[in-house]
Protein backbone atom coordinates (compact mmCIF):
# COMPACT_ATOMS: atom_id res chain seq x y z
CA UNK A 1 -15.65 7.16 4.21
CA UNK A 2 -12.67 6.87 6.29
CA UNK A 3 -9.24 8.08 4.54
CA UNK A 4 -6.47 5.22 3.85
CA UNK A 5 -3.30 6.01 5.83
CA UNK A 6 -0.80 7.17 3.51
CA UNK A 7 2.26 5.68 3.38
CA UNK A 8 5.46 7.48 4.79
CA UNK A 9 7.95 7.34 1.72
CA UNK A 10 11.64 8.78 1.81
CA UNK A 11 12.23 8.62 5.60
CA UNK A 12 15.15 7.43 6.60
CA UNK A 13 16.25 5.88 3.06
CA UNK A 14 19.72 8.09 3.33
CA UNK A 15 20.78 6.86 6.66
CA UNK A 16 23.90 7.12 8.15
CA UNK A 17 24.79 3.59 9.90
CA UNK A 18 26.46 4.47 13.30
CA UNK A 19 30.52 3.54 13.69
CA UNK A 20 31.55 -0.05 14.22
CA UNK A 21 32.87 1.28 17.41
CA UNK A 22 29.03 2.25 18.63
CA UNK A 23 27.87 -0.84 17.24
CA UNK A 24 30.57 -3.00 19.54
CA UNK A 25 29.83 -1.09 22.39
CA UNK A 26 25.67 -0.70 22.29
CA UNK A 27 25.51 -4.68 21.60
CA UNK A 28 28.26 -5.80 23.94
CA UNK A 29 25.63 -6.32 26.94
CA UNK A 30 23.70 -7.94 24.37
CA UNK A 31 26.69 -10.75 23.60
CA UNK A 32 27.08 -10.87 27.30
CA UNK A 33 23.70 -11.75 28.31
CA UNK A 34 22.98 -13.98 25.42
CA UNK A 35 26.07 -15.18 23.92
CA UNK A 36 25.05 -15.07 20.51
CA UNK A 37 26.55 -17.92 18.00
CA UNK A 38 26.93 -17.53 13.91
CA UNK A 39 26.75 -20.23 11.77
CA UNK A 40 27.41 -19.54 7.68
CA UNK A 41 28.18 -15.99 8.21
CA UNK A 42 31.78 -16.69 6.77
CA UNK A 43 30.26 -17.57 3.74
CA UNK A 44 27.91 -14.99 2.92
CA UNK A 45 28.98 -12.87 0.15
CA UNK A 46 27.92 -9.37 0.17
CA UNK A 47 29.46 -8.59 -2.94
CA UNK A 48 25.78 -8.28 -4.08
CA UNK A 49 22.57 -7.02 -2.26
CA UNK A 50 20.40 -9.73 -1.11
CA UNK A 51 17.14 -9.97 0.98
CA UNK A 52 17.30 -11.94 4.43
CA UNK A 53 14.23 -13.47 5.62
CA UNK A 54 13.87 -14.62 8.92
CA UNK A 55 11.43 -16.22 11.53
CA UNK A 56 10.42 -13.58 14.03
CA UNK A 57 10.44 -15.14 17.66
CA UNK A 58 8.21 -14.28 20.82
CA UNK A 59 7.83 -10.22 21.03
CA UNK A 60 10.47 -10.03 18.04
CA UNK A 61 12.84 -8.71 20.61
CA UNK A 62 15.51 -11.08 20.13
CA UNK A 63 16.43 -12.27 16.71
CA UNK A 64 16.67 -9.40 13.75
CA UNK A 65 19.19 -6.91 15.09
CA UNK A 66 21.78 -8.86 17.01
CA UNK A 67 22.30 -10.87 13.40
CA UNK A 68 22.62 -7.91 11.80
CA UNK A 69 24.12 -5.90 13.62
CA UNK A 70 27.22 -8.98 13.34
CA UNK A 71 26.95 -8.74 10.13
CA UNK A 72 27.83 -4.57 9.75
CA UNK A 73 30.79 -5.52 12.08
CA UNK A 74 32.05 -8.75 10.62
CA UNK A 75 31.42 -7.82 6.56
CA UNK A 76 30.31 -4.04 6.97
CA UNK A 77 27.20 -4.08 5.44
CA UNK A 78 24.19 -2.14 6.73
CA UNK A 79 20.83 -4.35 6.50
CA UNK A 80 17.77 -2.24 5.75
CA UNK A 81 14.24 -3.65 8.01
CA UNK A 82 11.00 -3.19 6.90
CA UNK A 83 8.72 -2.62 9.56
CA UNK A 84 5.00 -3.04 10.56
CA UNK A 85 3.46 0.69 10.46
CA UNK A 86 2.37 -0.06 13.85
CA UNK A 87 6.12 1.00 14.69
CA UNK A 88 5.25 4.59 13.58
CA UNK A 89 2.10 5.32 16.22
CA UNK A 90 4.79 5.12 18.58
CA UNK A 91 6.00 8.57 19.57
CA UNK A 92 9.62 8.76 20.01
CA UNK A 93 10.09 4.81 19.13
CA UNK A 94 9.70 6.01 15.48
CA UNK A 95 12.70 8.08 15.56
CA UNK A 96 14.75 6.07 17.05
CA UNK A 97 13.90 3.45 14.56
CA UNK A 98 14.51 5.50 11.63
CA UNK A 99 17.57 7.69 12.32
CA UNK A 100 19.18 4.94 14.63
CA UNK A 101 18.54 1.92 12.93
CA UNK A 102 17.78 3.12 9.32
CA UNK A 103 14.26 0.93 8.91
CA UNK A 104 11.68 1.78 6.79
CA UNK A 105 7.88 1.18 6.63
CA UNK A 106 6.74 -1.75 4.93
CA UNK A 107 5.09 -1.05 1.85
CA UNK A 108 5.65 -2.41 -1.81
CA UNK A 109 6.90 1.52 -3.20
CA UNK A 110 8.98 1.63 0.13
CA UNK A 111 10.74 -1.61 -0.76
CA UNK A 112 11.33 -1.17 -4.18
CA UNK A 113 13.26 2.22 -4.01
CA UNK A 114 15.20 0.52 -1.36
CA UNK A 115 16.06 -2.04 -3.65
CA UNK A 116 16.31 0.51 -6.55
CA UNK A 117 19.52 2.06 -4.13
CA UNK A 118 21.22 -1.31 -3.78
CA UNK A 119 20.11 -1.94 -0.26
CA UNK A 120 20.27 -5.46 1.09
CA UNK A 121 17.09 -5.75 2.78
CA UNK A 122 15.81 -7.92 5.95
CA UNK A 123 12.24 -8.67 6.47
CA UNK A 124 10.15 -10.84 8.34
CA UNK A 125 6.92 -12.71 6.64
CA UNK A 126 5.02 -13.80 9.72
CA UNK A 127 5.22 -9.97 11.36
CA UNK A 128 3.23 -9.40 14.23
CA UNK A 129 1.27 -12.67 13.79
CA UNK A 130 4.71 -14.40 14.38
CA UNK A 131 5.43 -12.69 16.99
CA UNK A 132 2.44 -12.88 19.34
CA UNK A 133 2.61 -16.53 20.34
CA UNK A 134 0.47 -18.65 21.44
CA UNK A 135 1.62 -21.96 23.77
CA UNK A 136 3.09 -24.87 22.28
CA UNK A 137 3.55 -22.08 18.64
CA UNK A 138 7.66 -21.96 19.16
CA UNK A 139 9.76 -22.25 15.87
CA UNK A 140 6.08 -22.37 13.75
CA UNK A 141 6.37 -20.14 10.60
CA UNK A 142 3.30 -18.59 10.50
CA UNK A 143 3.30 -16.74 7.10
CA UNK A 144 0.12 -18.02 5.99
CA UNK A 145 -1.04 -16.43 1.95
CA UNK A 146 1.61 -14.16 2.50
CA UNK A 147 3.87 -13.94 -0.81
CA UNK A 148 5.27 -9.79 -1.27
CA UNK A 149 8.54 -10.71 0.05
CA UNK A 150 9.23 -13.30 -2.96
CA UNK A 151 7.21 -11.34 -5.19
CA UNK A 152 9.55 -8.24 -4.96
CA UNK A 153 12.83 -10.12 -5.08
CA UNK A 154 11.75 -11.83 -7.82
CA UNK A 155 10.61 -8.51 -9.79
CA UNK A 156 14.01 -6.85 -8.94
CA UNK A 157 16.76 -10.22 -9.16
CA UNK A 158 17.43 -10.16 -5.51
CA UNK A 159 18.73 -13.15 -4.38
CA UNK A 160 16.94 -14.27 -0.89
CA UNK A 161 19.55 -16.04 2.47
CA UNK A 162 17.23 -17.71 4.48
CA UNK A 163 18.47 -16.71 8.32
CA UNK A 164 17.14 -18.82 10.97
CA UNK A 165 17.03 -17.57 14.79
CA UNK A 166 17.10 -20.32 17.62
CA UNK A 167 17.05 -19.81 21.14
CA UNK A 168 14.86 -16.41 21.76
CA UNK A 169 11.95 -18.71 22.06
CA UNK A 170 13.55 -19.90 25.39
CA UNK A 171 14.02 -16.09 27.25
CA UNK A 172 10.29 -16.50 28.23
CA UNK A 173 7.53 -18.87 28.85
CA UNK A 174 3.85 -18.27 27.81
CA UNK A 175 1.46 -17.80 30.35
CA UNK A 176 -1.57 -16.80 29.00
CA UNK A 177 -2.25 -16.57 25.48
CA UNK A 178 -4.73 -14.81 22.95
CA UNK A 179 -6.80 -18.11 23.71
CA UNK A 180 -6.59 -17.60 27.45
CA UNK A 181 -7.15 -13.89 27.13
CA UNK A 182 -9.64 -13.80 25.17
CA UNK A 183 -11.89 -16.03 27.38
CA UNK A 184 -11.42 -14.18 30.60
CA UNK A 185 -13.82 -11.43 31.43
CA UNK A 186 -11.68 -8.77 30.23
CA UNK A 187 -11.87 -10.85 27.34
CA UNK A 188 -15.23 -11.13 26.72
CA UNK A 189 -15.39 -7.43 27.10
CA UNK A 190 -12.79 -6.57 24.29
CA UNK A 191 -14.85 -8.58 21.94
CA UNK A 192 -17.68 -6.68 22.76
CA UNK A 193 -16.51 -3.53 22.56
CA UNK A 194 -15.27 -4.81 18.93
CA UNK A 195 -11.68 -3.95 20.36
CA UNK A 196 -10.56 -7.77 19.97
CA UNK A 197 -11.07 -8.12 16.21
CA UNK A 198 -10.46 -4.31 15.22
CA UNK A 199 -7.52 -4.39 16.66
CA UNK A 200 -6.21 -7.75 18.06
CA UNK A 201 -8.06 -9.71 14.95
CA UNK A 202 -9.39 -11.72 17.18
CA UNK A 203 -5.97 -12.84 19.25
CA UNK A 204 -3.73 -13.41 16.16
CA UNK A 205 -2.40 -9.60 17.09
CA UNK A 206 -2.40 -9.71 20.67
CA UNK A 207 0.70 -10.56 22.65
CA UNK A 208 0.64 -13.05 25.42
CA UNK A 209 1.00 -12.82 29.15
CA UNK A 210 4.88 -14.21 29.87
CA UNK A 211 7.04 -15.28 32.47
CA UNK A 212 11.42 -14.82 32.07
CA UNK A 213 13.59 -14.91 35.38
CA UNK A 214 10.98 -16.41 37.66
CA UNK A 215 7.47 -14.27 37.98
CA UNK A 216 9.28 -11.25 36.16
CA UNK A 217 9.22 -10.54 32.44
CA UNK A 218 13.21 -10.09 32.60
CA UNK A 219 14.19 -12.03 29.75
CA UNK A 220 15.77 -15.45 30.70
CA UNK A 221 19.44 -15.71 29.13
CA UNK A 222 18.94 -18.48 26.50
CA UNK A 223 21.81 -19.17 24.71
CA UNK A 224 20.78 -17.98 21.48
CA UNK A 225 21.73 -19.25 17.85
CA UNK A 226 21.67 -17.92 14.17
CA UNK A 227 22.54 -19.65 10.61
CA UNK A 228 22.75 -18.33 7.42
CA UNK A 229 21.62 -20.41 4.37
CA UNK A 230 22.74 -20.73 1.15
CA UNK A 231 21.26 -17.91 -1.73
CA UNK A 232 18.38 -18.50 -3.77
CA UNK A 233 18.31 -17.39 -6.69
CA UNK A 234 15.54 -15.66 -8.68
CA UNK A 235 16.57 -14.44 -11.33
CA UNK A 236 15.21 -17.11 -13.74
CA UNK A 237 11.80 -15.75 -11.98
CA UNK A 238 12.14 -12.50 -13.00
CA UNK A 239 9.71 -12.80 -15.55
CA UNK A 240 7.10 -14.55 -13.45
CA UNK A 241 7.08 -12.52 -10.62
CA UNK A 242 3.34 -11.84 -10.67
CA UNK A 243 1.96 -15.57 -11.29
CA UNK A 244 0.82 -16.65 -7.84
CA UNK A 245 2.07 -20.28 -8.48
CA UNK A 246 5.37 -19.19 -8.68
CA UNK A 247 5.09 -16.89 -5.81
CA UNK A 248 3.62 -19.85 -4.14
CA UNK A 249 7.01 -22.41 -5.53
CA UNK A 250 9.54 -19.66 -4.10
CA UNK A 251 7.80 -18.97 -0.92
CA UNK A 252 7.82 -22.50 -0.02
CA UNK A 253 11.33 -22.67 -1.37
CA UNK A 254 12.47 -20.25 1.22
CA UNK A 255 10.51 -22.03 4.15
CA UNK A 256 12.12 -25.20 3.66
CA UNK A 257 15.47 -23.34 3.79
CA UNK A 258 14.90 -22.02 6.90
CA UNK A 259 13.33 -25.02 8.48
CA UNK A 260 16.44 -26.86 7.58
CA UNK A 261 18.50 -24.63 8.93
CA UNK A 262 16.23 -24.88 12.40
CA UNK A 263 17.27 -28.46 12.34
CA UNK A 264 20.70 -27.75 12.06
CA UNK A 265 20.57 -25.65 14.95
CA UNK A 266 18.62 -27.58 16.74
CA UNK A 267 21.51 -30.41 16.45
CA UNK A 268 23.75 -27.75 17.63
CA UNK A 269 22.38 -26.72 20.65
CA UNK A 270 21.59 -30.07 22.11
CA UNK A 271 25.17 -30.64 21.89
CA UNK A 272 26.59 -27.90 23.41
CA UNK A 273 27.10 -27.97 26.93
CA UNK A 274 29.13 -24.37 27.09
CA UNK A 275 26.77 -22.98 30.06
CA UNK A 276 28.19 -21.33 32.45
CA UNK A 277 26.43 -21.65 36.25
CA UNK A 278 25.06 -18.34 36.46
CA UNK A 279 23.30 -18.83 32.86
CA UNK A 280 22.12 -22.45 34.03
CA UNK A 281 20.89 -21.00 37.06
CA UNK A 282 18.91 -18.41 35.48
CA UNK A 283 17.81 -20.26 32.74
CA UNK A 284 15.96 -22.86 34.59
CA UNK A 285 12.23 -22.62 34.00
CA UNK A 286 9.18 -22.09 36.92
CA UNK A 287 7.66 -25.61 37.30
């Protein structure tokens, strides 16, 4: 019988966030590119920790960090990400994620001695499924049975700020998806080879075939758009935190949040009309 991978505990939970100045500089091309708006920051209050959840958009390139990393400048805290293991097969790429950006595996015993420190955490339900779309899947929440997140700030009184991430959708258009793929020769072959559900489960895992700037895969530069939401609270949870109807209440709590907040963004960017010609020009889609 095959061995269970072990969880990697203690990495990186002592990090060392790098200076404001570093974080100006590395995400000042970033700003550039996509001039990145914030909605509700002013109002967050970090006086306590707090777990953000998020939607994760198309290759999850594009929405966690640049929020965050506004968030260490503008009210200096440091937001710990827990990450798909997947991250850690990645020689090199797993370094850099730990000592650089301070994220840890995901894992129940990884978040809870995160939380245990006082960490505000940032996590994404859908993962990799939300992140390998399909056409026509932009803005979907795709979290399906999936209730940890709301299980663990309810066991340890962590309020949860919905943060919602518009625009990233935009930087690329699907070409072929898991559907597409999956039906071409090549295809055909994965699923015979058992490669396709092993490790693809069957397309929900495997990323599309995209188009940015024209034919290339260089990101188009969508304006792109975040808003925070107002806390929910657990704590009157605390005591439930293992009954799977209340998992169930809170997780669909949190969804509606951040749909809402979609809408509100939504609103916002059909009404702005700050484009510049060279981002209009660049922007403009392959009929």
């Amino acid at each position: 019988m095959a061995k269970k991978a072990k969880t990697r505990t203690n990495h990186a939970f002592d990090f060392t966030p790098p200076s404001k100045l570093f974080a100006r500089a590395f995400i000042a091309p970033f700003k550039f590119y996509f001039d990145p708006q914030f909605y509700g920051l002013e109002e967050v209050d970090v006086s306590r920790p707090a777990m953000y959840v998020s939607n994760h958009t198309i290759f999850g390139v594009f929405d966690g960090y640049p929020f965050a990393i506004e968030l260490y400048l503008q009210k200096g805290i440091i937001l710990r990400a827990l990450a798909d293991s997947n991250h850690w097969l990645i020689p090199g790429w797993r370094d850099i994620i730990e000592k650089n950006l301070g994220v840890v595996e995901a894992s129940r015993k990884n978040c809870e001695a995160l939380m245990k420190r006082g960490d505000s955490l940032v996590v994404f339900p859908g993962g990799t499924r939300e992140i390998c779309k399909k056409k026509g899947e932009e803005y979907i929440l795709k979290w399906s049975d999936r209730r940890g997140f709301v299980r663990m700030a309810m066991e340890h009184g962590y309020d949860i700020i919905p943060v919602a991430a518009v625009g990233a959708e935009e930087t690329y258009t699907v070409v072929r998806d898991s559907n597409d793929i999956l039906k071409s020769p090549f295809g055909q072959f994965l699923k015979f080879i058992g490669v396709a559900e092993k490790y693809f489960k069957n397309g929900e895992l495997m990323p599309p075939v995209v188009h940015g700037i024209g034919d290339t895969i260089i990101p188009r530069p969508a304006k792109l758009y975040f808003s925070f939401g107002k806390r929910i609270s657990t704590a009157r949870y605390k005591a439930k935190f293992e009954d799977t109807a209340t998992q169930d209440m809170m997780k669909k709590k949190v969804e509606k949040a951040l749909l809402g907040e979609f809408e509100k963004l939504f609103e916002i960017r059909d009404k702005d009309t700050d484009r510049s010609k060279w981002r209009r020009l660049l922007n403009m889609k392959k009929s």
